[in-house]
Protein backbone atom coordinates (compact mmCIF):
# COMPACT_ATOMS: atom_id res chain seq x y z
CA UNK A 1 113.41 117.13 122.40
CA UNK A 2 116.97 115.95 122.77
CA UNK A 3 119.97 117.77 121.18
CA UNK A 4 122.66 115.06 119.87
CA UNK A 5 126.57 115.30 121.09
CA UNK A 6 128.43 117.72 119.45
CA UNK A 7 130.89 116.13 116.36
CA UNK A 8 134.31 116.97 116.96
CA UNK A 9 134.40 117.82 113.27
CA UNK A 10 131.76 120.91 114.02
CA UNK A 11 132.26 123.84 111.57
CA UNK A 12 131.40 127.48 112.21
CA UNK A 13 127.93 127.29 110.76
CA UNK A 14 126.77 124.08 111.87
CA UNK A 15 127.79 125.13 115.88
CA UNK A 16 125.38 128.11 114.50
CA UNK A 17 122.85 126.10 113.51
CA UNK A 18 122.81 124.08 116.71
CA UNK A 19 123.02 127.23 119.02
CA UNK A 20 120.03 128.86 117.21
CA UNK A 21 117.73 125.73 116.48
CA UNK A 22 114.31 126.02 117.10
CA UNK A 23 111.88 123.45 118.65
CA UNK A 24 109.74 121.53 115.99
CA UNK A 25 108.14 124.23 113.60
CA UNK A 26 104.70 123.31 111.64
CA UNK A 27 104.90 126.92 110.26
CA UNK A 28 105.60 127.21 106.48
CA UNK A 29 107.45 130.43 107.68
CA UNK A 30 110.14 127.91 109.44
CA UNK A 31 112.98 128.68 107.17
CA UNK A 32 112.71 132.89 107.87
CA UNK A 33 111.79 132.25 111.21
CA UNK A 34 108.82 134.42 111.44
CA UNK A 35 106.96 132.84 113.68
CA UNK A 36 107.91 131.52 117.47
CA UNK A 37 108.25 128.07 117.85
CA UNK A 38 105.76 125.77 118.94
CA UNK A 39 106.94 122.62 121.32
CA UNK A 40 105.50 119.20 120.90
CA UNK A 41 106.05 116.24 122.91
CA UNK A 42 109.69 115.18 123.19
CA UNK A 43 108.69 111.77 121.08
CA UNK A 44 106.69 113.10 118.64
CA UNK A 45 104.20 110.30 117.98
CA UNK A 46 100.98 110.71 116.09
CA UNK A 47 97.89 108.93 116.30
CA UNK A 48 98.06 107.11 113.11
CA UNK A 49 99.65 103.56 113.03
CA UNK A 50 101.42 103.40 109.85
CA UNK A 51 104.18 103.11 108.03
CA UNK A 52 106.09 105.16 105.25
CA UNK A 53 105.65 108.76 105.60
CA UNK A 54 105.12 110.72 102.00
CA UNK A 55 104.33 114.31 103.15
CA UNK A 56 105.27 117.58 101.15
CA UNK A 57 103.88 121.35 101.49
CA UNK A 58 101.59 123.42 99.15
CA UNK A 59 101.28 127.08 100.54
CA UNK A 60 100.28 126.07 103.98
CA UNK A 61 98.78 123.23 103.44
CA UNK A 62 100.51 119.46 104.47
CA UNK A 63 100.25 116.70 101.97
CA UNK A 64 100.64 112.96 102.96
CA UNK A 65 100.23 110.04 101.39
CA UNK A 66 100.03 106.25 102.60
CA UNK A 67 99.00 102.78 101.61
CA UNK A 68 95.84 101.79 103.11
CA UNK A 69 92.58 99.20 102.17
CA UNK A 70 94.25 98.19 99.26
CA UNK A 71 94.79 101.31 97.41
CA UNK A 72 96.43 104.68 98.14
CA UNK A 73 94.74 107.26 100.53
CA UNK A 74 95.66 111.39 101.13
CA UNK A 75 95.43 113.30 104.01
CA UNK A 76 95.50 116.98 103.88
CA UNK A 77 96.61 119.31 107.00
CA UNK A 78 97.51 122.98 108.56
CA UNK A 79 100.36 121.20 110.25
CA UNK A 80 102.27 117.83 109.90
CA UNK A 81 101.36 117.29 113.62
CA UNK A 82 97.40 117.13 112.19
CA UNK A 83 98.04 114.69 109.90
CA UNK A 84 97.42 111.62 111.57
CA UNK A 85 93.64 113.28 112.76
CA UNK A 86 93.01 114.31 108.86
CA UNK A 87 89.98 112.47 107.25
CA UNK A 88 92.17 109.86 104.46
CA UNK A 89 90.54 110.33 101.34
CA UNK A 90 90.90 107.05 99.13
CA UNK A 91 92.39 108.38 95.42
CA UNK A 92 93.33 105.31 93.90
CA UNK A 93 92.01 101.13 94.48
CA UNK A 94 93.36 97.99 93.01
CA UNK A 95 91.19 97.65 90.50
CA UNK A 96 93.14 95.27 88.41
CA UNK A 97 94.82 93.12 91.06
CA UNK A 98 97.75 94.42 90.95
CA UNK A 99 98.89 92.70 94.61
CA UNK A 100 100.66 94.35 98.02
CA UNK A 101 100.67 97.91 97.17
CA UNK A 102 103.57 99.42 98.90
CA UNK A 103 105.20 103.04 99.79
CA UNK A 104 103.45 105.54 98.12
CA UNK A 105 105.25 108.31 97.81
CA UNK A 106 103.44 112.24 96.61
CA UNK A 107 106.12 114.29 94.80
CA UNK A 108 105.24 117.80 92.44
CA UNK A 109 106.13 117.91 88.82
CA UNK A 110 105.50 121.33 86.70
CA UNK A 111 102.59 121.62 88.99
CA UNK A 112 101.36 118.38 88.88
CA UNK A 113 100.62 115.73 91.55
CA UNK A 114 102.52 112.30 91.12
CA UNK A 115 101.99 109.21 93.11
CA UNK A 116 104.53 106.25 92.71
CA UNK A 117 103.92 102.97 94.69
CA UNK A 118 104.95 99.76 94.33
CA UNK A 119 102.35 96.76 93.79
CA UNK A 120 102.96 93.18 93.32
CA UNK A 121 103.42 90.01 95.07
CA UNK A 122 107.20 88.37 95.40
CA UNK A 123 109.51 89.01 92.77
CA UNK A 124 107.17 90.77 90.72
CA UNK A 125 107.27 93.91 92.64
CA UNK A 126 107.36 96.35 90.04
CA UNK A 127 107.03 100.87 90.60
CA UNK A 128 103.89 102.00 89.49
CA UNK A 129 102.29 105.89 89.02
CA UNK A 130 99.19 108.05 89.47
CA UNK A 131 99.26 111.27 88.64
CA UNK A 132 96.22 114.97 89.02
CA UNK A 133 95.67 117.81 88.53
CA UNK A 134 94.73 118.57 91.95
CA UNK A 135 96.02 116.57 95.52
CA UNK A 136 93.25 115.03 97.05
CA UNK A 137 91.30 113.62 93.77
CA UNK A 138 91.09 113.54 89.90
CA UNK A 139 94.28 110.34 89.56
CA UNK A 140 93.84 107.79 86.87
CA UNK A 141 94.83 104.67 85.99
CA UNK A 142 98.43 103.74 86.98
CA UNK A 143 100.96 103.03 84.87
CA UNK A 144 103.73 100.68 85.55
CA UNK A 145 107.70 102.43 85.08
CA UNK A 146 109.72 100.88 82.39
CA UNK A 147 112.82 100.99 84.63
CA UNK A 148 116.09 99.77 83.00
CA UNK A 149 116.27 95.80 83.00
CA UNK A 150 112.69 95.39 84.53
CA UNK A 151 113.87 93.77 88.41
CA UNK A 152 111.96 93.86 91.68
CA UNK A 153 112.02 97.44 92.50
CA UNK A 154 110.40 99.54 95.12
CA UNK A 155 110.75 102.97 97.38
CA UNK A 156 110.85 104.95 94.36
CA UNK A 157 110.87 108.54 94.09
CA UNK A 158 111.50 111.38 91.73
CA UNK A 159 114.02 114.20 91.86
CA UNK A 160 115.12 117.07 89.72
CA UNK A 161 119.04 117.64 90.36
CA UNK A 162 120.43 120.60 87.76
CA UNK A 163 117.90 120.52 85.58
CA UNK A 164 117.82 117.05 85.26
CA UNK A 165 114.97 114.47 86.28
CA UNK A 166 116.05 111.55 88.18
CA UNK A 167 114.58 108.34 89.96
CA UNK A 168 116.15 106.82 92.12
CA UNK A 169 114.93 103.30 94.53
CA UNK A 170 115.57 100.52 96.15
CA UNK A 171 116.24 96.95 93.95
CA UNK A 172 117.47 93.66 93.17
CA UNK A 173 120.55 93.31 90.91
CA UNK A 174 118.97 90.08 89.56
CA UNK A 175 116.01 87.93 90.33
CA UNK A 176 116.68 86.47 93.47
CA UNK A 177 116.27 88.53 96.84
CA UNK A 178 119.97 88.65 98.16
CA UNK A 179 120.06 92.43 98.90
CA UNK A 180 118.47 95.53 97.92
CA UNK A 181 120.53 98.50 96.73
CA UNK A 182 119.74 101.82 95.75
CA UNK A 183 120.14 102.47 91.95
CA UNK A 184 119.39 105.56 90.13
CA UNK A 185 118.52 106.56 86.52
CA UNK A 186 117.41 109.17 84.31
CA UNK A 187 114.00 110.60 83.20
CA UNK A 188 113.03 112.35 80.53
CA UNK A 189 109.43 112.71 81.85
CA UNK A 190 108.18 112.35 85.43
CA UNK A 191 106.88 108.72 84.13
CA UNK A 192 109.25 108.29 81.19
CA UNK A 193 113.22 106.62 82.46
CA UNK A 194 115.54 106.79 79.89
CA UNK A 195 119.05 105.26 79.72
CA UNK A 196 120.09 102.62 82.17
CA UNK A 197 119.61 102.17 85.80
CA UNK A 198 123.37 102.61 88.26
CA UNK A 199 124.19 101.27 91.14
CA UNK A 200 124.88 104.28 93.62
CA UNK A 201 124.82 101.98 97.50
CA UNK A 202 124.81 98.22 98.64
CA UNK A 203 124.65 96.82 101.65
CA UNK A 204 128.36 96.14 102.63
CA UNK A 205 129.17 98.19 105.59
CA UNK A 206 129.26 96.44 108.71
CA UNK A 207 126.41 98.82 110.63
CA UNK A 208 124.33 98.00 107.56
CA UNK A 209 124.59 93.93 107.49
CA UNK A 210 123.17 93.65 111.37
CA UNK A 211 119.96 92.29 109.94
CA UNK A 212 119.98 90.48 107.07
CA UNK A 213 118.67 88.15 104.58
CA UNK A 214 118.13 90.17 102.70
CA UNK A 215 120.28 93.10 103.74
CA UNK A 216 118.98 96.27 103.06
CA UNK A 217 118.99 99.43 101.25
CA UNK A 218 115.74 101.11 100.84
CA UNK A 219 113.64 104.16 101.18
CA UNK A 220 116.14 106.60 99.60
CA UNK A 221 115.24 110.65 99.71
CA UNK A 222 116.88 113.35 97.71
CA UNK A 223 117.78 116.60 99.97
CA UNK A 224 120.06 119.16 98.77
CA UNK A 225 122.29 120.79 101.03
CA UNK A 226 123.42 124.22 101.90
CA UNK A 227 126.51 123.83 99.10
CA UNK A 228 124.11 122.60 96.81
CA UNK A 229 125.62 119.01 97.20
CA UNK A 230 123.41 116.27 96.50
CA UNK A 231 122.56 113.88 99.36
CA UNK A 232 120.20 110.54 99.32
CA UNK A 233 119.34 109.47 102.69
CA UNK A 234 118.04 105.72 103.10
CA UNK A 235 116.90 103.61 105.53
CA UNK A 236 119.59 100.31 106.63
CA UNK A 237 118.77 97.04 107.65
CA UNK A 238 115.89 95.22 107.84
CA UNK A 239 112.45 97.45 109.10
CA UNK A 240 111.23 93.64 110.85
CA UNK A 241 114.18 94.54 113.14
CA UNK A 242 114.71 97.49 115.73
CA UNK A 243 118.12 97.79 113.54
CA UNK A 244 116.31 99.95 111.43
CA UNK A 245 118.22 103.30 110.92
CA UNK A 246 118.72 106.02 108.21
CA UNK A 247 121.98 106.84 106.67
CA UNK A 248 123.92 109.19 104.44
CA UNK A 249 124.84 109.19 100.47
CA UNK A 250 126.91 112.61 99.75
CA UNK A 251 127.76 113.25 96.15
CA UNK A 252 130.46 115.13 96.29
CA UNK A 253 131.13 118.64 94.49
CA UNK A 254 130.79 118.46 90.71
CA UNK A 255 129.87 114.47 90.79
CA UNK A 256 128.08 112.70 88.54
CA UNK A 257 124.84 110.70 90.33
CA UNK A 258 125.06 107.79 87.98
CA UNK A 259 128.78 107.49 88.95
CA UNK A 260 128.90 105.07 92.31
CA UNK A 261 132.57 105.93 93.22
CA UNK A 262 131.33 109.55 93.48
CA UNK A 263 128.91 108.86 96.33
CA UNK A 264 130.16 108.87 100.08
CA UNK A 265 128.13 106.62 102.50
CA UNK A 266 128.36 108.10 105.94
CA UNK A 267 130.23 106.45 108.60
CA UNK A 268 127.30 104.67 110.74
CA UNK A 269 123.64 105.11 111.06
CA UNK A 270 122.44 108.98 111.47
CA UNK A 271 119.52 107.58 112.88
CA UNK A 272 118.91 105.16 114.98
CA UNK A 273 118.13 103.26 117.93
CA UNK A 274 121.35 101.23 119.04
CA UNK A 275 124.84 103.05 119.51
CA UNK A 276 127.18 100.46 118.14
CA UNK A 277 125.64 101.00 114.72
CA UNK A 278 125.65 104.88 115.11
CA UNK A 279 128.29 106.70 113.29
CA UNK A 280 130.82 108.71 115.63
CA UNK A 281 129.06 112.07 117.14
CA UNK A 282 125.73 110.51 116.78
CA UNK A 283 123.91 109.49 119.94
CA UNK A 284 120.91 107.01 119.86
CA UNK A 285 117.04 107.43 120.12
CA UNK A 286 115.43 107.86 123.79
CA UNK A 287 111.82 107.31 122.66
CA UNK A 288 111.93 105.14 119.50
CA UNK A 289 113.31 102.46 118.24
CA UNK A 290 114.07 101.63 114.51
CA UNK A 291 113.75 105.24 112.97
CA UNK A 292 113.39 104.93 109.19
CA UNK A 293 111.49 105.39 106.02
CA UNK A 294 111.00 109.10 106.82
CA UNK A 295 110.75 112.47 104.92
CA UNK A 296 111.99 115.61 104.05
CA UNK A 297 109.18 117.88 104.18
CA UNK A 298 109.82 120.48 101.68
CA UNK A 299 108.09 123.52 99.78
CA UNK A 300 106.34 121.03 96.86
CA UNK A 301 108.30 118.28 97.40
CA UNK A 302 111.21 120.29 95.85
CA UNK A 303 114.72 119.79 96.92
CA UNK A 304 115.46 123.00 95.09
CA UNK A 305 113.49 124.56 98.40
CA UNK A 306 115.89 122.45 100.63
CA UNK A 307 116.48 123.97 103.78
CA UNK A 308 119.61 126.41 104.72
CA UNK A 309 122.09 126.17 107.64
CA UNK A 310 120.36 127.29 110.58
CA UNK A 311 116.82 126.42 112.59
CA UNK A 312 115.53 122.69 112.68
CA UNK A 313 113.30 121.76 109.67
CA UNK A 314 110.18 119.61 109.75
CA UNK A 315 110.83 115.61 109.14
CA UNK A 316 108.71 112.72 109.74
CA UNK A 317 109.53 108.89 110.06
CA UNK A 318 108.08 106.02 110.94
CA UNK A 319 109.04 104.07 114.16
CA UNK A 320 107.83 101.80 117.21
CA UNK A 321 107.63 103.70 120.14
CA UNK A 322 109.99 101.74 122.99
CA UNK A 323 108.83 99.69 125.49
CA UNK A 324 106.88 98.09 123.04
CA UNK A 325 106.94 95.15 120.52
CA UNK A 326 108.88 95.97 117.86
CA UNK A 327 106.45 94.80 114.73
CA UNK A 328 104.97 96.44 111.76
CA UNK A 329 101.83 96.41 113.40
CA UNK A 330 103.22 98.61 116.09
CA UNK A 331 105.06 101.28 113.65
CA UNK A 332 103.57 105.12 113.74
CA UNK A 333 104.59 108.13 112.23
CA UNK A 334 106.45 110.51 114.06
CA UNK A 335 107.20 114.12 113.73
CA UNK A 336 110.05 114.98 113.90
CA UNK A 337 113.41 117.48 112.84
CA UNK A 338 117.12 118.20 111.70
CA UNK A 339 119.50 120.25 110.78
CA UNK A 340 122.33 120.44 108.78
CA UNK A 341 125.73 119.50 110.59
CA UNK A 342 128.82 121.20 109.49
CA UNK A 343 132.48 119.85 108.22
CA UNK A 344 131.60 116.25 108.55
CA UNK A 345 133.98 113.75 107.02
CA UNK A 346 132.66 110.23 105.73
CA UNK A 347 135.71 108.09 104.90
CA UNK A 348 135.85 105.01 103.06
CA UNK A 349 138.81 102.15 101.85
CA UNK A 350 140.12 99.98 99.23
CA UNK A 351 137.86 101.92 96.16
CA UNK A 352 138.74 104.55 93.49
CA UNK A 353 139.04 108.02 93.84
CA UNK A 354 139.73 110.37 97.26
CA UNK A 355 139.55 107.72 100.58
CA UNK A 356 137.79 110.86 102.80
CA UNK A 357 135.34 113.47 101.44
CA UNK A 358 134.34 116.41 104.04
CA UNK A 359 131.16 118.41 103.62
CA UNK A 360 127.34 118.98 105.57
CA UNK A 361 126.10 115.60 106.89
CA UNK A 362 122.43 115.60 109.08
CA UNK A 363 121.55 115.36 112.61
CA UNK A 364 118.26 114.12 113.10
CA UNK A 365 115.66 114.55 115.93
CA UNK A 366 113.09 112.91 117.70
């Protein structure tokens, strides 16, 4: 495990938070504490060779999801470290052809299990959705999401934020693959969008055009954080490329999500494998390189259950160990942690509204 620099912007409960973190807890006890801590090895590396980590909690029970033989596959575990080792129990096949099949991602709805992927092939990547009773079995036929203006769309994932439903994932603005941005709209059901689809990040910061063509912004996952603030943290750049890294979206107090001037995109990468794309206070990876598509692992997938200030939480990500190839052949999941960082100012130029905004950012570990 490897504690990053301290930010010169540090607040009183952050330096808190850092003195009292915890090594990497599997317990579902982790935010009281109970429990001692359990070490794992400093890289974190499971098993499984695989891409796009979907995990949430259910009591103590672990709940992941991933693409696999042409369908979508669960794993159920006493720990995200046992995972990987779980037998994958196939819940959903292509049946109708539908193409790649993408990115699944398990989320909880009025005690409900939903599964949205993306299938297609090219441009007609469209989000797709499965949804039971129970975890691990009883999903029927997917149904494609009308999302507003019907363009290539994948990563996508549902939130509720006050009261409100929301999906939010990664897109074209037309029909041609020039970048992906995040966009966000509302839903009146957890299959149902309503309203049009915003624009809440592109690609245009410097750290985020290394790799390009298209240039990239993908993967995004709702966390709340100890203010309550709303934060969607995405993965940057392209994932063929050790450039891979995740970043920061804050909305800032009282925003409104479908408003993109009320986002702040953090200064750099939060996590990542290269230091001139890492944002200032944020110190590189020592055992991976390209960190990204990860998740918050959280009580039912519920960001209402985000964690306090204080202890390390659990995450996991996807990454090639170094010393490696870096391909998608060679990505595996990782466990891994963070915490929330304190007084942390993102700054931005030439747009509407306040130039700084100052609030809890994340620190990530491998």
């Amino acid at each position: 495990m490897r504690l990053f620099r301290r930010s010169s912007g540090l607040g009183a409960l952050a330096l808190a938070a850092t003195l009292t973190a915890t090594l990497f807890l599997s317990s579902p006890d982790t935010a009281q504490g109970a429990p001692p801590p359990r070490e794992v090895a400093p890289q974190g590396r499971t098993s499984l060779r695989a891409a796009d980590p979907s995990v949430l909690r259910v009591g103590s029970t672990y709940i992941a999801v991933q693409s696999t033989g042409g369908g979508i596959a669960v794993r159920q575990a006493s720990s995200t470290d046992g995972l990987a080792t779980a037998p994958a129990r196939q819940v959903w096949s292509d049946t109708r052809g539908r193409g790649e099949v993408w990115a699944p991602e398990i989320v909880m709805d009025g005690g409900r299990y939903y599964i949205y992927f993306t299938a297609g092939v090219g441009a007609a990547h469209r989000m797709f959705a499965i949804s039971s009773a129970t975890s691990d079995s009883g999903y029927g036929t997917e149904t494609q999401l009308a999302l507003p203006d019907n363009k290539w769309a994948i990563d996508g994932t549902l939130f509720t934020f006050n009261g409100q439903r929301w999906f939010v994932w990664s897109g074209w603005a037309g029909d041609t693959n020039v970048e992906q941005n995040l966009y966000i709209a509302r839903m009146s059901s957890p299959t149902q969008p309503t309203g049009a689809r915003y624009v809440i990040s592109q690609p245009r910061e410097s750290w985020e055009r290394v790799v390009g063509n298209p240039f990239i912004n993908e993967s995004p996952e709702a966390i709340k954080d100890p203010n309550g603030q709303l934060h969607i943290v995405y993965s940057a750049n392209g994932s063929w490329s050790e450039q891979y890294c995740l970043a920061d979206l804050r909305l800032r107090a009282g925003g409104d999500p479908t408003h993109v001037w009320d986002w702040y995109k953090s200064n750099g990468c939060l996590f990542g494998s290269n230091r001139a794309t890492m944002m200032a206070g944020w110190d590189p990876t020592l055992y991976v390189n390209g960190p990204g598509h990860h998740t918050f692992v959280l009580l039912h997938g519920d960001i209402n259950t985000s964690p306090p200030a204080g202890p390390r939480f659990p995450s996991m990500f996807h990454a090639v160990p170094k010393g490696t190839p870096y391909t998608w052949a060679n990505r595996h999941w990782y466990t891994g942690t963070f915490v929330w960082w304190g007084n942390t100012t993102y700054s931005r130029a030439n747009v509407p509204g306040p130039n700084t905004d100052t609030g809890w950012s994340l620190k990530f570990f491998e």
